[in-house]
N, C-alpha and C. Protein backbone atom coordinates (compact mmCIF):
# COMPACT_ATOMS: atom_id res chain seq x y z
N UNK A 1 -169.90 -149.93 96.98
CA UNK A 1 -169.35 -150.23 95.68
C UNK A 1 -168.63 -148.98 95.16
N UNK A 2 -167.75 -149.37 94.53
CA UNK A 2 -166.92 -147.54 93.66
C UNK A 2 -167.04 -147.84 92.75
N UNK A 3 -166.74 -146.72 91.81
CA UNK A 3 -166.79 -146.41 90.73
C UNK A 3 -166.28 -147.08 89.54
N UNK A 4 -165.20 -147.70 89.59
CA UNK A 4 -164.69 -149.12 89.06
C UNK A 4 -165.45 -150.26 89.07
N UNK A 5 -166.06 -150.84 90.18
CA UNK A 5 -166.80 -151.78 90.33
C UNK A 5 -168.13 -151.50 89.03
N UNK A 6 -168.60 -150.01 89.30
CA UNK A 6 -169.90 -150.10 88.25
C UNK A 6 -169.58 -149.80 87.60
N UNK A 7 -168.58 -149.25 86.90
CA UNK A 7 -168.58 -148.59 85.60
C UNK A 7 -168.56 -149.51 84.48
N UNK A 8 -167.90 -151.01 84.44
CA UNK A 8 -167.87 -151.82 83.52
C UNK A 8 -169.21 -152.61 83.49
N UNK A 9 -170.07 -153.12 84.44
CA UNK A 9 -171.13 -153.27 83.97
C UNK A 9 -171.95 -152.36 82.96
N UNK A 10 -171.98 -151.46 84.06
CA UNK A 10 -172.75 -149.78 82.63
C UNK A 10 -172.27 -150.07 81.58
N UNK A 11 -170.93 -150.14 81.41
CA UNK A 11 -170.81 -150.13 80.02
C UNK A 11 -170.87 -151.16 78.94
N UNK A 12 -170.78 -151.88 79.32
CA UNK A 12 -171.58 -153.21 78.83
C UNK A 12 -173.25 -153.24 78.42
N UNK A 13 -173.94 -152.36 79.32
CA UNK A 13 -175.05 -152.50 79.01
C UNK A 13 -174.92 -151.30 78.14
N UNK A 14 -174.46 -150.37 78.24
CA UNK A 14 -174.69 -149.41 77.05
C UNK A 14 -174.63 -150.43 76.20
N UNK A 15 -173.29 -150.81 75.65
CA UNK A 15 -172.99 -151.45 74.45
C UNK A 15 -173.86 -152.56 73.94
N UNK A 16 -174.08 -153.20 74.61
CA UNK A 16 -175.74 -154.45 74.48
C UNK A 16 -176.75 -153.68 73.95
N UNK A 17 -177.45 -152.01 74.54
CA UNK A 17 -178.59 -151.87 74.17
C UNK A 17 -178.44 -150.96 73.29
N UNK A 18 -176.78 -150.19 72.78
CA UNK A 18 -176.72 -149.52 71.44
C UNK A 18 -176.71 -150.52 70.19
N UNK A 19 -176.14 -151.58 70.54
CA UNK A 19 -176.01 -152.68 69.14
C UNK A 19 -177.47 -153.35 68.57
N UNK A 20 -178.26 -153.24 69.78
CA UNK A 20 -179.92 -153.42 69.45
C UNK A 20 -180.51 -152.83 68.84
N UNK A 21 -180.57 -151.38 69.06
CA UNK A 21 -180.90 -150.11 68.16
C UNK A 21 -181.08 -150.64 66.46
N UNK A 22 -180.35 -150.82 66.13
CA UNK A 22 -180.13 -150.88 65.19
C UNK A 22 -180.85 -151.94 64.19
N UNK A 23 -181.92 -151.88 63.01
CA UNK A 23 -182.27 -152.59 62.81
C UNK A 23 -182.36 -152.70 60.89
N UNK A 24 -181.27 -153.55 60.56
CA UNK A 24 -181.12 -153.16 58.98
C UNK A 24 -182.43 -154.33 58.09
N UNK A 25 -182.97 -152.90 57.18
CA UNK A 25 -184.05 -153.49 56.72
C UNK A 25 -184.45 -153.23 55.29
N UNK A 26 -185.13 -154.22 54.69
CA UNK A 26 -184.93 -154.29 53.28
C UNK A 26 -186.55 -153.36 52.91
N UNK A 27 -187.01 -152.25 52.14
CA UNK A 27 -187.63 -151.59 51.85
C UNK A 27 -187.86 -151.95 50.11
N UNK A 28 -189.26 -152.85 49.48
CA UNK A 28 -189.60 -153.14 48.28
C UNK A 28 -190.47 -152.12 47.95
N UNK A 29 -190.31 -151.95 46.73
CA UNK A 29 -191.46 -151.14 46.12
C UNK A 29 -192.09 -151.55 44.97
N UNK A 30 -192.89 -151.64 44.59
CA UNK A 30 -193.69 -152.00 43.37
C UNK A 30 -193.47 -152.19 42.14
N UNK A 31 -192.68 -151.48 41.81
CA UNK A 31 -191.47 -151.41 40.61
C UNK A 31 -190.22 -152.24 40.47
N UNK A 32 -189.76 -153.17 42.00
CA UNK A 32 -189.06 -153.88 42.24
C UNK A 32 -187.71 -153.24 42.94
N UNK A 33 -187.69 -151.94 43.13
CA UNK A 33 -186.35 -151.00 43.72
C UNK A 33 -186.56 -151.57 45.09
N UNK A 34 -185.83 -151.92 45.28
CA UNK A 34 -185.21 -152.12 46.95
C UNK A 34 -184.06 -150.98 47.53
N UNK A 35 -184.51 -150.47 48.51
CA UNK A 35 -183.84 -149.70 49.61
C UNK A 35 -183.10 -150.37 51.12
N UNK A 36 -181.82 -150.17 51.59
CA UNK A 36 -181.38 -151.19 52.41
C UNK A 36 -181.20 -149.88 53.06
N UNK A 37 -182.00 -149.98 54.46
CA UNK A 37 -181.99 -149.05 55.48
C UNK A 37 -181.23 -149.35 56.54
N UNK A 38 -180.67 -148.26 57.58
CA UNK A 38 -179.87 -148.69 59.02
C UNK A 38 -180.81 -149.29 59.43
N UNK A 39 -182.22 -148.31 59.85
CA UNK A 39 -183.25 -148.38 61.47
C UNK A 39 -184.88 -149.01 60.47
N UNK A 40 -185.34 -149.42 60.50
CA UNK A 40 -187.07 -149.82 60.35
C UNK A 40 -187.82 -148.29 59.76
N UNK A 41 -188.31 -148.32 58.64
CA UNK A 41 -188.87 -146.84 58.69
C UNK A 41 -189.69 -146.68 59.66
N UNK A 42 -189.89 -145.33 59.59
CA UNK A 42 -191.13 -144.63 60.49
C UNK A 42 -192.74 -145.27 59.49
N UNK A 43 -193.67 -145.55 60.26
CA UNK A 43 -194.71 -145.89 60.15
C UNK A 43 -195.12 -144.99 59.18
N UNK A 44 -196.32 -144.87 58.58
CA UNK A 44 -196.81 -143.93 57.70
C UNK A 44 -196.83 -142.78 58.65
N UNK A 45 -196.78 -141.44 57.55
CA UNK A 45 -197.07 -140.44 58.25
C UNK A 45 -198.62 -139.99 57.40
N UNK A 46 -199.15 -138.96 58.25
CA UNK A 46 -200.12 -138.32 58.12
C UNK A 46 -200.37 -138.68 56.57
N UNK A 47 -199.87 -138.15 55.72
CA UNK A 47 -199.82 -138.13 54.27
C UNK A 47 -199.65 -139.22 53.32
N UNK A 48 -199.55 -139.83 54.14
CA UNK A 48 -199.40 -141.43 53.44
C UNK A 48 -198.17 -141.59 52.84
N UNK A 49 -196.91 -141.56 53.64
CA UNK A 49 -195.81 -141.33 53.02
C UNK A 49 -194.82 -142.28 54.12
N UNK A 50 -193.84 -143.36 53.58
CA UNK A 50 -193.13 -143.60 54.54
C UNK A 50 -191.43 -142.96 54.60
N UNK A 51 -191.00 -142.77 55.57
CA UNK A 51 -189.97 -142.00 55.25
C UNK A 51 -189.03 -142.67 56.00
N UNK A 52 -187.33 -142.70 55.44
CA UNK A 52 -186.51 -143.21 55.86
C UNK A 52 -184.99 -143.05 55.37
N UNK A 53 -183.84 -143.32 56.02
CA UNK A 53 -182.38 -143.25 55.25
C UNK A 53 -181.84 -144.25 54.92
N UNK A 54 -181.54 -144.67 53.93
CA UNK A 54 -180.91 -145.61 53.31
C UNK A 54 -179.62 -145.31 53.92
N UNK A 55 -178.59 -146.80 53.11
CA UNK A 55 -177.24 -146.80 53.82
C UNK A 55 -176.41 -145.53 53.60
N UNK A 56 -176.58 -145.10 52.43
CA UNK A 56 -175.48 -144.58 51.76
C UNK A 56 -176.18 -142.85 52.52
N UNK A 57 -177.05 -142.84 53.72
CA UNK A 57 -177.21 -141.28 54.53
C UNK A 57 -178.48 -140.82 53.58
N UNK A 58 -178.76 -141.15 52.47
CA UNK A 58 -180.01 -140.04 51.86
C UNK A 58 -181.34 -140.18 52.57
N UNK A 59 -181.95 -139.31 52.44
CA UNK A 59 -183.18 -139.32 53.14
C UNK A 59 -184.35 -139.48 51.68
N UNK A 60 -185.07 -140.78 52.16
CA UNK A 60 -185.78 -141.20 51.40
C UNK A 60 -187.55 -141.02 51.39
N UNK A 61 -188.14 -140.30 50.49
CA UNK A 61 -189.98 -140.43 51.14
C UNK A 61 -190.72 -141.06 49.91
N UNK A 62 -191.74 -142.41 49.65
CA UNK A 62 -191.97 -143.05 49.08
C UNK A 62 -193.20 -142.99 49.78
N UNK A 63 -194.29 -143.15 48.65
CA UNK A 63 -195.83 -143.62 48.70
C UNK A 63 -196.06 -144.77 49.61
N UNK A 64 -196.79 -144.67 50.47
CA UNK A 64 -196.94 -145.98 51.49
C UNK A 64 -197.55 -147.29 50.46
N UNK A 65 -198.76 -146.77 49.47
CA UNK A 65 -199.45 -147.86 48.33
C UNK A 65 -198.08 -147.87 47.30
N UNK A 66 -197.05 -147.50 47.28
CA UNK A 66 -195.96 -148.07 46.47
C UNK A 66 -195.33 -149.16 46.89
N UNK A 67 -195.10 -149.13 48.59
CA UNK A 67 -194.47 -149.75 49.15
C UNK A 67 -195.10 -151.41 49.25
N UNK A 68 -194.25 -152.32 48.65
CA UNK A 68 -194.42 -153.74 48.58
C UNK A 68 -195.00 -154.53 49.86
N UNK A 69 -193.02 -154.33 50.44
CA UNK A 69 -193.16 -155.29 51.43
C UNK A 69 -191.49 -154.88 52.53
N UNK A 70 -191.71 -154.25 53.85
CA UNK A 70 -190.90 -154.03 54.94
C UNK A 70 -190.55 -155.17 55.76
N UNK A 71 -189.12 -155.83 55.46
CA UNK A 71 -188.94 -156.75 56.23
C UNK A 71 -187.24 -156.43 56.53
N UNK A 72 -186.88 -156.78 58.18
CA UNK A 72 -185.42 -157.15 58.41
C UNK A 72 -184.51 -157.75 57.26
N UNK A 73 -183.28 -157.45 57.10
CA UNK A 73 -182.60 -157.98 56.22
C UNK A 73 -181.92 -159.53 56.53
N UNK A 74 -182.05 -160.13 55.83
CA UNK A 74 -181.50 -161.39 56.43
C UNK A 74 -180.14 -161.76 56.79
């Protein structure tokens, strides 16, 4: 096989498993503020804190007992 032959599969699968990555998700909090994230936050950390970036790039850290309810965006 050469290099032509594989290169367009590869890249196809790149592109399939970069568009997966990605998982936009709605972040509630108790107060009713919603946060619309790229990726799923990170799980609690040590401190009881979940941490994450909203769309607009800021880096966000919120009380895990603040936090409502983590679901995909529809």
């Amino acid at each position: 096989m050469n290099i032509r032959n594989l290169g367009f599969p590869l890249a196809v699968a790149a592109f399939i498993a970069l568009a997966g990555c990605s998982t936009p998700t709605v972040v509630t909090l108790q107060n009713g503020t919603q946060y619309l994230t790229k990726d799923m936050p990170k799980t609690r950390t040590k401190d009881g804190f979940f941490e994450f970036e909203d769309i607009s790039g800021a880096k966000v850290r919120v009380r895990a007992d603040e936090v409502t309810t983590i679901r995909q965006e529809d």
